[in-house]
N, C-alpha and C. Protein backbone atom coordinates (compact mmCIF):
# COMPACT_ATOMS: atom_id res chain seq x y z
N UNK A 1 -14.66 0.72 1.09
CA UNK A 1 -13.30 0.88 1.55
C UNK A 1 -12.51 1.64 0.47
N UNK A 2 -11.56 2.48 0.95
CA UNK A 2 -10.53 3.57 0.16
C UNK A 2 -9.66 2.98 0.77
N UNK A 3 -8.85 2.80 -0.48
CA UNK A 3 -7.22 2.68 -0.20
C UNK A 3 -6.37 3.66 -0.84
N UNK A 4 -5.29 3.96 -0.46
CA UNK A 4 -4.73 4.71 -1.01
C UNK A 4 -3.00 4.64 -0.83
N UNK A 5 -2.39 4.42 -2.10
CA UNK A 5 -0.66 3.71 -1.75
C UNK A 5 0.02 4.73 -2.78
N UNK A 6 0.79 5.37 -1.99
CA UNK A 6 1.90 5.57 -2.53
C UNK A 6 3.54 5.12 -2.36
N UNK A 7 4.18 5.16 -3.23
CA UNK A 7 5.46 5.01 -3.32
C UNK A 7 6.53 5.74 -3.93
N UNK A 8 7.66 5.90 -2.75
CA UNK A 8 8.35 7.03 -3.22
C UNK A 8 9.92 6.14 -3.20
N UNK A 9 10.83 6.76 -3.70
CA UNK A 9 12.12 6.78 -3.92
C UNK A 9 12.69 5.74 -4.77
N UNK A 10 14.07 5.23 -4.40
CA UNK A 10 14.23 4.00 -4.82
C UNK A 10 15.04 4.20 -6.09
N UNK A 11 16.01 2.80 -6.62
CA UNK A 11 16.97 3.15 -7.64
C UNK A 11 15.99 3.36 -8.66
N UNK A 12 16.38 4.40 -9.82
CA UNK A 12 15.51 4.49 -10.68
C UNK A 12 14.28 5.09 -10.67
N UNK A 13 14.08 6.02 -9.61
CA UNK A 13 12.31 6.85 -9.44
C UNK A 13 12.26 7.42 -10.09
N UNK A 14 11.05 6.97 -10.65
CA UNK A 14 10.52 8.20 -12.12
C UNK A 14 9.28 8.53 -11.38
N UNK A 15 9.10 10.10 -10.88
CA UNK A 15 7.83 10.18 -9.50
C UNK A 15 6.25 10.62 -11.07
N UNK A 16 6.79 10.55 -12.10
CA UNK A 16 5.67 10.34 -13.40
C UNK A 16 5.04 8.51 -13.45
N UNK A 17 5.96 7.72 -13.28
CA UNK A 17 5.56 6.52 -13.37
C UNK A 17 5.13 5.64 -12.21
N UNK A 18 5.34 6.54 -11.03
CA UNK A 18 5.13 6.15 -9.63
C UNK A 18 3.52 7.08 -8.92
N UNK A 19 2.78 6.95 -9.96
CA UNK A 19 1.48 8.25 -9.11
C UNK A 19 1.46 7.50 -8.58
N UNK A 20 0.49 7.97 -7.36
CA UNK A 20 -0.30 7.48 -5.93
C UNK A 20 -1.33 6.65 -6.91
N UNK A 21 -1.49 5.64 -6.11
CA UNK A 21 -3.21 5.00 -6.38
C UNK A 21 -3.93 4.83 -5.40
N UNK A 22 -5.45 5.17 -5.84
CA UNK A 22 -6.28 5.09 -4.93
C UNK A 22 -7.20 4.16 -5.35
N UNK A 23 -7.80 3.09 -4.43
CA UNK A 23 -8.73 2.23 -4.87
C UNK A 23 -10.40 2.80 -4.05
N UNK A 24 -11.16 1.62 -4.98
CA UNK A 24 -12.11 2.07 -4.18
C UNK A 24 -13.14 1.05 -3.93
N UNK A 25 -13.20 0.14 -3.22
CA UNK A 25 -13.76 -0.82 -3.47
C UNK A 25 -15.02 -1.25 -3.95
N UNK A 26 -15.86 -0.01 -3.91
CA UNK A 26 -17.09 0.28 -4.37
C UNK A 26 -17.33 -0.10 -6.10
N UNK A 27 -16.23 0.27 -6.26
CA UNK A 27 -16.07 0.48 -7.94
C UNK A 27 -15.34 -0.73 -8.85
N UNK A 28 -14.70 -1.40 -7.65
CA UNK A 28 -14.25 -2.84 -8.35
C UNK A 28 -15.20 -4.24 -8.37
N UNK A 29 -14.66 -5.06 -8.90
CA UNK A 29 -15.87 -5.96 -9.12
C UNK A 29 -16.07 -6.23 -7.72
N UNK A 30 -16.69 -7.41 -7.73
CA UNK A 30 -17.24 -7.94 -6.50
C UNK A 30 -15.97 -9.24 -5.89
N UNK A 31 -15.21 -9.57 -6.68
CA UNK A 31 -14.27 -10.69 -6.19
C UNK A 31 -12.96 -10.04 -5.85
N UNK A 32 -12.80 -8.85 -6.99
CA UNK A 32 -11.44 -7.98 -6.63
C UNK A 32 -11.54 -7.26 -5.36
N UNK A 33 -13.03 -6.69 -5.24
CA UNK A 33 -13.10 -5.99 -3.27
C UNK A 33 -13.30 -6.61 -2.32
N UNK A 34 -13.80 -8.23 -2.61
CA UNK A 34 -13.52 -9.17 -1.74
C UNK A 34 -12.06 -9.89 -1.48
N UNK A 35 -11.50 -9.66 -2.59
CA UNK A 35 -9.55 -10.02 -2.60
C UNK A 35 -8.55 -8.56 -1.61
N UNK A 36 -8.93 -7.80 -2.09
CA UNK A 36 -8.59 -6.67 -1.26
C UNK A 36 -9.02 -6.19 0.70
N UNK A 37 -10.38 -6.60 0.41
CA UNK A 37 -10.79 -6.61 2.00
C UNK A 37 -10.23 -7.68 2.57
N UNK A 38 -9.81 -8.98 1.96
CA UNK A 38 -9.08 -10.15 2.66
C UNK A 38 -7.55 -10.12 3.13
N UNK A 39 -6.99 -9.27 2.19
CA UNK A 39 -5.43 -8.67 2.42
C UNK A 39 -5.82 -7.20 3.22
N UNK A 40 -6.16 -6.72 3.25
CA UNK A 40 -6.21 -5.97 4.51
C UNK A 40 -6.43 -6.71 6.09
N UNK A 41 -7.47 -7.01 6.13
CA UNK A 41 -7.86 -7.93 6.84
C UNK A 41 -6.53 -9.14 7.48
N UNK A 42 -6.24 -10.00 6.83
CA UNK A 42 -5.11 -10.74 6.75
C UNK A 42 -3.55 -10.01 7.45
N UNK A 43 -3.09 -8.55 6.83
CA UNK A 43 -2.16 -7.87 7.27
C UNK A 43 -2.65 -7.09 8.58
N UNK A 44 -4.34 -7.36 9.08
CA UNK A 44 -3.98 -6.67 10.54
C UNK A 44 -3.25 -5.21 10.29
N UNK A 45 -4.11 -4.59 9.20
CA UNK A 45 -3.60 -3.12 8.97
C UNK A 45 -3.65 -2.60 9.93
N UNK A 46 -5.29 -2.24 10.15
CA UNK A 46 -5.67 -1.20 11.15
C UNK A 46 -4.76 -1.52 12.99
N UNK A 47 -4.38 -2.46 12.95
CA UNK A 47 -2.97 -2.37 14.29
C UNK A 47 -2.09 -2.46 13.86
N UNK A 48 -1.44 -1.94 12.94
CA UNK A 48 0.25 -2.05 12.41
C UNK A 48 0.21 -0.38 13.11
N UNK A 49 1.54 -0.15 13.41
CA UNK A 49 1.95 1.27 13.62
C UNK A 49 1.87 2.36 12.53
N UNK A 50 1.68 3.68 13.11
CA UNK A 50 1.31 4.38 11.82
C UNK A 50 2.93 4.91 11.54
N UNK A 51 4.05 4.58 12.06
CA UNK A 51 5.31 5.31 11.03
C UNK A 51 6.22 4.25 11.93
N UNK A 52 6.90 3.67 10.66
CA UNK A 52 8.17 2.90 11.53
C UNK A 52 9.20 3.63 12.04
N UNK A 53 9.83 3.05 13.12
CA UNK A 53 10.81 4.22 13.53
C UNK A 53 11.80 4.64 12.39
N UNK A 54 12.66 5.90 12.94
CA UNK A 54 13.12 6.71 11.78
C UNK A 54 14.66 5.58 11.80
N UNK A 55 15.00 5.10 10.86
CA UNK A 55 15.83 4.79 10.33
C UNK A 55 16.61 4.99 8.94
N UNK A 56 18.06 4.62 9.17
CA UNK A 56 18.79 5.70 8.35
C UNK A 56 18.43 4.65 7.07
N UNK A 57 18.20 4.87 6.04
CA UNK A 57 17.77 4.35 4.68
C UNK A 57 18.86 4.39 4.06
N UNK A 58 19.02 4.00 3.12
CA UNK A 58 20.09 4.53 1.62
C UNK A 58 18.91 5.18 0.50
N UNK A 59 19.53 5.93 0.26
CA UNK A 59 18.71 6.85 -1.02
C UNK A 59 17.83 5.87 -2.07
N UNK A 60 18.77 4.69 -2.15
CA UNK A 60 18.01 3.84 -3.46
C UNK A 60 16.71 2.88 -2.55
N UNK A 61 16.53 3.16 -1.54
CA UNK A 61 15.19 2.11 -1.10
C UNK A 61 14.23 2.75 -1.11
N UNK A 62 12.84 2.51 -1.49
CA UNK A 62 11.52 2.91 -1.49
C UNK A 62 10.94 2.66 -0.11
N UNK A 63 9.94 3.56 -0.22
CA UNK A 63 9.26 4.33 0.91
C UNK A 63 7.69 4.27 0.49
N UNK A 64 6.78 3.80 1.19
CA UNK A 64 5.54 3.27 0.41
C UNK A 64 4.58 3.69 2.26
N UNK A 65 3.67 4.42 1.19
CA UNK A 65 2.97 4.82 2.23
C UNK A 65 1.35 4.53 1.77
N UNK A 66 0.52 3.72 2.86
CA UNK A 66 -0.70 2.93 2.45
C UNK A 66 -1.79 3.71 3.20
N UNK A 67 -2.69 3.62 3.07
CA UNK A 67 -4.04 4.33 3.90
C UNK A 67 -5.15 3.80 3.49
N UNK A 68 -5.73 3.59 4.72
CA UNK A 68 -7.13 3.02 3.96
C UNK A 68 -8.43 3.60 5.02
N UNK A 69 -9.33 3.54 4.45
CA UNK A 69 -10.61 4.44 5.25
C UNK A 69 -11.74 3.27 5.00
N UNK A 70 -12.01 2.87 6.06
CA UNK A 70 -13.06 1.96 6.04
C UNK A 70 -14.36 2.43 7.04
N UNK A 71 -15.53 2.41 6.41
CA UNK A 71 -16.96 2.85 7.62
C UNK A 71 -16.18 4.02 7.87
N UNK A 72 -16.07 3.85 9.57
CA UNK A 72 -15.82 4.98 10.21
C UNK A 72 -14.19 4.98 10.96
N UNK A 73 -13.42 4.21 10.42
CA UNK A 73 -11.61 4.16 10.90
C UNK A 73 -10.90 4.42 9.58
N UNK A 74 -10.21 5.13 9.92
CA UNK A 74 -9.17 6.03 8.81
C UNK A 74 -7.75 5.12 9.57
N UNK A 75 -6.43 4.53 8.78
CA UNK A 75 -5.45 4.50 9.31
C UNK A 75 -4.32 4.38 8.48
N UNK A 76 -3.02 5.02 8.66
CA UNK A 76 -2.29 5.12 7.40
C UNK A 76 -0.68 4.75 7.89
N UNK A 77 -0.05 4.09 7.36
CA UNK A 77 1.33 3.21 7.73
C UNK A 77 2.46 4.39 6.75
N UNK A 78 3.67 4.47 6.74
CA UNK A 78 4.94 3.83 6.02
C UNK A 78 5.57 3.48 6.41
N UNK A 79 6.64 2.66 5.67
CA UNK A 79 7.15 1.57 5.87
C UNK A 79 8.55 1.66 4.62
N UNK A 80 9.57 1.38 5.03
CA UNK A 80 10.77 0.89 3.81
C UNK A 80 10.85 -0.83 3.24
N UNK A 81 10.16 -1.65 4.10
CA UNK A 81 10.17 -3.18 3.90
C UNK A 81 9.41 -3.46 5.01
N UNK A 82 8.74 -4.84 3.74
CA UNK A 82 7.45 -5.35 4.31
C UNK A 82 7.92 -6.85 4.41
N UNK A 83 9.29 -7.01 4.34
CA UNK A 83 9.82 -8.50 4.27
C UNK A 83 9.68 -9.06 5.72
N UNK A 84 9.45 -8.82 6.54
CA UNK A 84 9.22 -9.46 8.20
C UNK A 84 7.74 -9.46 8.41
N UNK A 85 7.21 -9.10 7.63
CA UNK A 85 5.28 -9.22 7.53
C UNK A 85 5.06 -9.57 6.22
N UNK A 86 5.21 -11.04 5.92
CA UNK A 86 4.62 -11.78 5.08
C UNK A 86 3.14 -11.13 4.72
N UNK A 87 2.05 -11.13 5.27
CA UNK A 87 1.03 -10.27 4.67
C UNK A 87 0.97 -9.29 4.67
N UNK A 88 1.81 -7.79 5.22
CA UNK A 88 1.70 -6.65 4.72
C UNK A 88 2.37 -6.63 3.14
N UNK A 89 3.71 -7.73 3.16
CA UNK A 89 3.81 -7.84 1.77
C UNK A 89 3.34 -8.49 0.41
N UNK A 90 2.44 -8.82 1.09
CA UNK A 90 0.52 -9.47 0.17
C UNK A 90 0.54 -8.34 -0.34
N UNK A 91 -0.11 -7.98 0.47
CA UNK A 91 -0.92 -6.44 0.25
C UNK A 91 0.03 -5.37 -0.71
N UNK A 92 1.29 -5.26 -0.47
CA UNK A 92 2.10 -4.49 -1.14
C UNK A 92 2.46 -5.18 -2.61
N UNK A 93 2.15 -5.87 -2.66
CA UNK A 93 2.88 -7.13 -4.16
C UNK A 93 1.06 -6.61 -4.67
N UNK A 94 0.39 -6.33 -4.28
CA UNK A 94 -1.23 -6.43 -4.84
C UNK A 94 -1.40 -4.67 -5.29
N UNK A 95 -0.90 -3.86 -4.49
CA UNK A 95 -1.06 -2.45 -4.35
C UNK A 95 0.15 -2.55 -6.05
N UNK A 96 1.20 -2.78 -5.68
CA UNK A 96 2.28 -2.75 -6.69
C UNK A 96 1.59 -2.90 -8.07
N UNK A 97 1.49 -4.02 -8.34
CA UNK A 97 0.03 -4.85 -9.37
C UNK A 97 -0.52 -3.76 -9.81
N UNK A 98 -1.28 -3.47 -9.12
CA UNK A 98 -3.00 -2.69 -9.60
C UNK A 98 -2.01 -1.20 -9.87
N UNK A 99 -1.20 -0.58 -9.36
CA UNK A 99 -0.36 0.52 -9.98
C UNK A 99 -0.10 0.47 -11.40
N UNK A 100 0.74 -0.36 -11.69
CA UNK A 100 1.20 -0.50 -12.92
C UNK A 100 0.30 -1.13 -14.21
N UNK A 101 -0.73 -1.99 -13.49
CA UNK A 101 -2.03 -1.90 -14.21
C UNK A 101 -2.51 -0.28 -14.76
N UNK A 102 -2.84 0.84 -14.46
CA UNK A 102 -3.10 2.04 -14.54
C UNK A 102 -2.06 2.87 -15.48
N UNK A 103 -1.02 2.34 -15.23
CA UNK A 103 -0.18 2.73 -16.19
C UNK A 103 0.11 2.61 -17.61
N UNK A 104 -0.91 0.88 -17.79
CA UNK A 104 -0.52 0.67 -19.03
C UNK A 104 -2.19 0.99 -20.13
């Protein structure tokens, strides 16, 4: 499984301290790609919609766009808030994590 999250905007975007990350589950241990396939899994990715409707934002909110390629299904979301999907915001508190891990 490939994941792949980015995040854009928001008070304070530094788009240097915000790269995209891509995971790969192949390459992580064996408990971290079993923690990751469970939050996917769990958030019911692959049926979430692929773009929430267009709504008017304020400049300072982030914009986070996820993708993941598993076997043979490719499917890719964004989203401004994941607060009404308790497990898409698993998954986003975990994506967040492993970002700033890379950073340091």
């Amino acid at each position: 499984m490939k994941v792949y999250f980015k995040p854009e905007g928001g008070f304070g975007f530094f788009p240097g301290l915000n790269k995209p990350l891509e995971l790969n589950s192949e390459v992580l241990s064996p408990d971290e790609a079993n923690h990751l396939h469970q939050l996917i899994h769990e958030a019911q990715f692959f049926d979430l919609p692929n773009l929430e409707p267009e709504v008017n934002h304020g400049a300072d909110q982030k914009k986070y766009t996820i993708r993941v390629e598993d076997q043979n299904q490719q499917h890719w979301i964004q989203f401004h808030d994941a607060s009404g999907n308790p497990q898409l915001h698993n998954l986003l508190n975990y994506l967040n994590q492993k970002q700033k891990e890379t950073r340091s």
